[in-house]
C-alpha atoms as a PDB file:
ATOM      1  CA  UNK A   1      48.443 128.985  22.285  1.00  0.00           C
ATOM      2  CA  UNK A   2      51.366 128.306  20.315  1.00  0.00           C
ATOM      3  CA  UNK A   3      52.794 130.850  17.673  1.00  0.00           C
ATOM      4  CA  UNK A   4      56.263 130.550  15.928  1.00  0.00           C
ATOM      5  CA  UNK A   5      55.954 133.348  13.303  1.00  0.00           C
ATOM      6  CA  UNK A   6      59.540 132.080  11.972  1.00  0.00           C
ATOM      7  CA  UNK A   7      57.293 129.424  10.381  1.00  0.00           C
ATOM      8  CA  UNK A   8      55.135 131.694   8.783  1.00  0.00           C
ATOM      9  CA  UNK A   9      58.250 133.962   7.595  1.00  0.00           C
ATOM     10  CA  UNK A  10      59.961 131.194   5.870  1.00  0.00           C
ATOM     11  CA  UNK A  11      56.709 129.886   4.351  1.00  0.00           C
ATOM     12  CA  UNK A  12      56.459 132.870   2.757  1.00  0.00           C
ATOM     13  CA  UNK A  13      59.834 133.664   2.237  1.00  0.00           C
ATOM     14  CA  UNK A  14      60.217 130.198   0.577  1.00  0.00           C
ATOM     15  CA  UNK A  15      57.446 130.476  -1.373  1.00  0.00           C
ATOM     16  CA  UNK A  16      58.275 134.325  -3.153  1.00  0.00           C
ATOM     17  CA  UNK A  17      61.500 133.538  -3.204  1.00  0.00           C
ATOM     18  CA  UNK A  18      60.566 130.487  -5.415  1.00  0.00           C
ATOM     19  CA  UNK A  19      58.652 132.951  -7.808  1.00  0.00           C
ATOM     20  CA  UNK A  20      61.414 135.611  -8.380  1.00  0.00           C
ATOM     21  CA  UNK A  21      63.584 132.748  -9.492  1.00  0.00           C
ATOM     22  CA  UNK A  22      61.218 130.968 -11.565  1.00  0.00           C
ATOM     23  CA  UNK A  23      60.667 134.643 -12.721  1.00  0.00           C
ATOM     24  CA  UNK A  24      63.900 135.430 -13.733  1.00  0.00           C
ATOM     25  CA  UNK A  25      65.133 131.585 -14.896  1.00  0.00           C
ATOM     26  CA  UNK A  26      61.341 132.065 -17.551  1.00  0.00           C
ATOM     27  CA  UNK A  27      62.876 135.456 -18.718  1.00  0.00           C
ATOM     28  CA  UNK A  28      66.648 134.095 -19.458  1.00  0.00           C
ATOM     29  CA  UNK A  29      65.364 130.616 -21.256  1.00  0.00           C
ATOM     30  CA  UNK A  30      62.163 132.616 -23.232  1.00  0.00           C
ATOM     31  CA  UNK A  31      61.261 129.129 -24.201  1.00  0.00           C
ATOM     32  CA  UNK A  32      57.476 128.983 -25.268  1.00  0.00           C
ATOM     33  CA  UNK A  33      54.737 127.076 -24.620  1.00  0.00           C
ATOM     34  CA  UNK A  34      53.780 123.645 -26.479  1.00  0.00           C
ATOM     35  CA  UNK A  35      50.817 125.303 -27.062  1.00  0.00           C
ATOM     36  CA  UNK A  36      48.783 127.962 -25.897  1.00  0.00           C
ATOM     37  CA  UNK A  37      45.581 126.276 -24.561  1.00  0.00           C
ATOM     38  CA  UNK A  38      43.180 129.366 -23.856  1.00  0.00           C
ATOM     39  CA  UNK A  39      41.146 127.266 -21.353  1.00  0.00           C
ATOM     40  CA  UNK A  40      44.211 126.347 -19.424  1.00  0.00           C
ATOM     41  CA  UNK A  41      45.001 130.361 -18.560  1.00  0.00           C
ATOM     42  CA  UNK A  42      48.418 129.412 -19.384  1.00  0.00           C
ATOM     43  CA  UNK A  43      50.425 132.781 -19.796  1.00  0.00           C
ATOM     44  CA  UNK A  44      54.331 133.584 -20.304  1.00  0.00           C
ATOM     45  CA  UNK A  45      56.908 131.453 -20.840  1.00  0.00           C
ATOM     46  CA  UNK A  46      57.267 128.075 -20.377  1.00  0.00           C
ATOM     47  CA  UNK A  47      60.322 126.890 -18.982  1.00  0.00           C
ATOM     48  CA  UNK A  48      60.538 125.818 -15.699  1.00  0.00           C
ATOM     49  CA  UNK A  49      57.128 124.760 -14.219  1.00  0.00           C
ATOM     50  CA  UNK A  50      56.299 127.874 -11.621  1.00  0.00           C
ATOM     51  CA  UNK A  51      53.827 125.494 -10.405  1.00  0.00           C
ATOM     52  CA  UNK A  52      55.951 122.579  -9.926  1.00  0.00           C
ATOM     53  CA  UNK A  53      58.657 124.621  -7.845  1.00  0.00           C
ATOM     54  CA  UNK A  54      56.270 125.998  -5.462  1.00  0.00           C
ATOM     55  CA  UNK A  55      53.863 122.962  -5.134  1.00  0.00           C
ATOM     56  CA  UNK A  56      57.710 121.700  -3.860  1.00  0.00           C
ATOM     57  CA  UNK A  57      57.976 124.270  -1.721  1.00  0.00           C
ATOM     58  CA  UNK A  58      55.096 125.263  -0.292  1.00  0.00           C
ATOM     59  CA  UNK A  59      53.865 121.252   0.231  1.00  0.00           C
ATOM     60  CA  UNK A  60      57.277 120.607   1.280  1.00  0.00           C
ATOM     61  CA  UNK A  61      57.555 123.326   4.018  1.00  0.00           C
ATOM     62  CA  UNK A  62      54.049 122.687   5.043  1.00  0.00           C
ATOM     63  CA  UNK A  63      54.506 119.299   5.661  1.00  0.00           C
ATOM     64  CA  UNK A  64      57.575 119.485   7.083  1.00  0.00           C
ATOM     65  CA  UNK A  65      56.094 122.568   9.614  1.00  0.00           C
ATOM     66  CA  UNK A  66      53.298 119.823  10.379  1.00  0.00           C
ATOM     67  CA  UNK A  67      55.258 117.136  11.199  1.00  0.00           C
ATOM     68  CA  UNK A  68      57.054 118.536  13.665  1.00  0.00           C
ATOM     69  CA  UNK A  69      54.050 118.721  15.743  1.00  0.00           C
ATOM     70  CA  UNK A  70      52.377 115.250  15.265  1.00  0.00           C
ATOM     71  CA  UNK A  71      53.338 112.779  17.306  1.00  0.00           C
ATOM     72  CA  UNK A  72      51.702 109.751  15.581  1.00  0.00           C
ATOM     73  CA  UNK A  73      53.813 107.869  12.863  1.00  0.00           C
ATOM     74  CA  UNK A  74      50.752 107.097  10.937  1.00  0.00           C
ATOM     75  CA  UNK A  75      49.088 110.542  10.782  1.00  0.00           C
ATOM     76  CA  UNK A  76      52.918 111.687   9.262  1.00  0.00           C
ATOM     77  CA  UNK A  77      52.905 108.941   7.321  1.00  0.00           C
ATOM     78  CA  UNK A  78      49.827 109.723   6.106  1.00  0.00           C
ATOM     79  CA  UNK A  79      50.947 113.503   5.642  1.00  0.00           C
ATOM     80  CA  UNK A  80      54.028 112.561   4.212  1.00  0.00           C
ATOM     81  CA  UNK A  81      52.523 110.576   1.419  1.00  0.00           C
ATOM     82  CA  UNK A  82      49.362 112.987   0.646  1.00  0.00           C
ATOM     83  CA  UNK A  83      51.823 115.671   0.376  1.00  0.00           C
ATOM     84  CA  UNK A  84      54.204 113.878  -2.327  1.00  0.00           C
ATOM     85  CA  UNK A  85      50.790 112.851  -4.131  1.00  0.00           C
ATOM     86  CA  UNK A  86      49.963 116.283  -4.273  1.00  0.00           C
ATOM     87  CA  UNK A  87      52.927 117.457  -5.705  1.00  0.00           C
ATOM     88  CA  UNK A  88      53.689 114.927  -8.415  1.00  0.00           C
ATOM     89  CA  UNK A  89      49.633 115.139  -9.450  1.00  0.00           C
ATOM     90  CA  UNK A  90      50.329 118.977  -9.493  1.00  0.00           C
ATOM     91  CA  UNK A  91      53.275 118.390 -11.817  1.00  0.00           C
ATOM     92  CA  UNK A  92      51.828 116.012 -14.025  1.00  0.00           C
ATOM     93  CA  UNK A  93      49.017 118.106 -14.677  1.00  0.00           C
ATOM     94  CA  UNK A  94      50.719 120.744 -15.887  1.00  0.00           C
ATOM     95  CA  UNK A  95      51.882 118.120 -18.598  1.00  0.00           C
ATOM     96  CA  UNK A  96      48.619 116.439 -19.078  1.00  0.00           C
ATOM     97  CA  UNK A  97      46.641 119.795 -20.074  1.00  0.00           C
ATOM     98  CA  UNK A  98      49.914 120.526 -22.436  1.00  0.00           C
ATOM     99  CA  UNK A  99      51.256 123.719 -21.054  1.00  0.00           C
ATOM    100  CA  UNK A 100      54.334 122.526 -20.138  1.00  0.00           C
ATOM    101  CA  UNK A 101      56.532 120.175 -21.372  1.00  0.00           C
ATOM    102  CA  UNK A 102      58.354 117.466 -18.876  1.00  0.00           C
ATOM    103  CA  UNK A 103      61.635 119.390 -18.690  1.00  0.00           C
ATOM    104  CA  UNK A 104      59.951 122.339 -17.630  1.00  0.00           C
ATOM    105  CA  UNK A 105      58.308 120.198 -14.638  1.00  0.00           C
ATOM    106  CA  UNK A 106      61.471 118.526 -13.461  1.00  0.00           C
ATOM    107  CA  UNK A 107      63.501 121.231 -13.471  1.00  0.00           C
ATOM    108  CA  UNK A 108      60.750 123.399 -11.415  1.00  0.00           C
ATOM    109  CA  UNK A 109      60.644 120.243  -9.243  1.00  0.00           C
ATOM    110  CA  UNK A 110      64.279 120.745  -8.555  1.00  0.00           C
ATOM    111  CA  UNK A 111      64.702 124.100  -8.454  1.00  0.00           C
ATOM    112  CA  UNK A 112      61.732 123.751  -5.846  1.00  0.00           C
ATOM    113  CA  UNK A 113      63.796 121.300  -4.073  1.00  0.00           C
ATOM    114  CA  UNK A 114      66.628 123.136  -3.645  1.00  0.00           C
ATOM    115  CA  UNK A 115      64.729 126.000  -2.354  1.00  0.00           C
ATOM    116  CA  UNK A 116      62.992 124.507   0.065  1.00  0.00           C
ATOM    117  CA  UNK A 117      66.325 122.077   1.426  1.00  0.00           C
ATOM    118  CA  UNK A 118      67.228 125.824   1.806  1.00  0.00           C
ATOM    119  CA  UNK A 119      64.589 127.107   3.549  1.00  0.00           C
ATOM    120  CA  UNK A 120      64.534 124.074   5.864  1.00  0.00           C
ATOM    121  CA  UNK A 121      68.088 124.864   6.755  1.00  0.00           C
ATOM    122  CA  UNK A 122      67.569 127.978   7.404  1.00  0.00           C
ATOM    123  CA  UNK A 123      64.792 127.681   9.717  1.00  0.00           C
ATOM    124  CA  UNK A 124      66.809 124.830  11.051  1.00  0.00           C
ATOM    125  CA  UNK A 125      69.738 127.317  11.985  1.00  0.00           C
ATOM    126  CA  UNK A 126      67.245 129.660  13.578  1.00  0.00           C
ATOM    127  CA  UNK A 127      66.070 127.630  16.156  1.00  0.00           C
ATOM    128  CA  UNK A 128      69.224 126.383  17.202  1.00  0.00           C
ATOM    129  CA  UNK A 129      70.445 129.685  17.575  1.00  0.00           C
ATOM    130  CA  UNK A 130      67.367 130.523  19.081  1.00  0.00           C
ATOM    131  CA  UNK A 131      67.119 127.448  21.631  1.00  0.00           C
ATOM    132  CA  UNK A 132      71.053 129.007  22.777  1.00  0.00           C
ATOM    133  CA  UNK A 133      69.590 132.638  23.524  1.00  0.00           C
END
């Protein structure tokens, strides 16, 4: 049975860390909502997209996590591309049911990028200085 709880650390780390600075980027801007649709359960602030940067993330380190172990270039293919189609159709959303506007969804888009090109580095660095232990 195979268990790398490194994985499982970053995940998580990733993904909190991802909150706090959505968090604290929604307090500093303030910038409100285009509207406050009461069926959407859209609370807070608007700018960026907290569900754009961690669909990012946590699809991103998922699927990277996954294709590590598969072998077959068409099952990561097919990985690869489900995962992108889940994030953009998470993104989009967010614009389609008007609780965000498209700057708040690219910029949580990037700032989910650049947390998880950090998290993949990091985990990255682990396991080489792991694989030298």
């Amino acid at each position: 049975m195979y268990r790398d709880y490194l994985q499982a650390v970053v995940f998580v780390g990733g993904v909190l860390f991802t909150s706090l600075i959505n968090t604290v980027v929604k307090i500093a801007v303030a910038r409100q909502r285009p509207s406050i649709n009461i069926g959407a359960n859209a609370e807070g602030y608007s700018f960026p997209s907290g569900h754009s940067a961690v669909a990012i993330v946590c699809y991103g380190l998922l699927t990277y996590f996954l294709m590590k172990k598969v072998a077959s270039i068409t099952v990561r293919r097919v990985v690869f591309g489900t995962s992108i189609l889940l994030v953009l159709l998470i993104g989009i959303s967010r614009y389609f049911i008007n609780v965000h506007y498209l700057t708040d969804i690219l910029t949580g888009f990037f700032l989910g990028g650049m947390v998880f090109v950090a998290s993949k580095r990091l985990y990255e660095k682990s396991q080489i200085r792991r694989s030298r232990s």
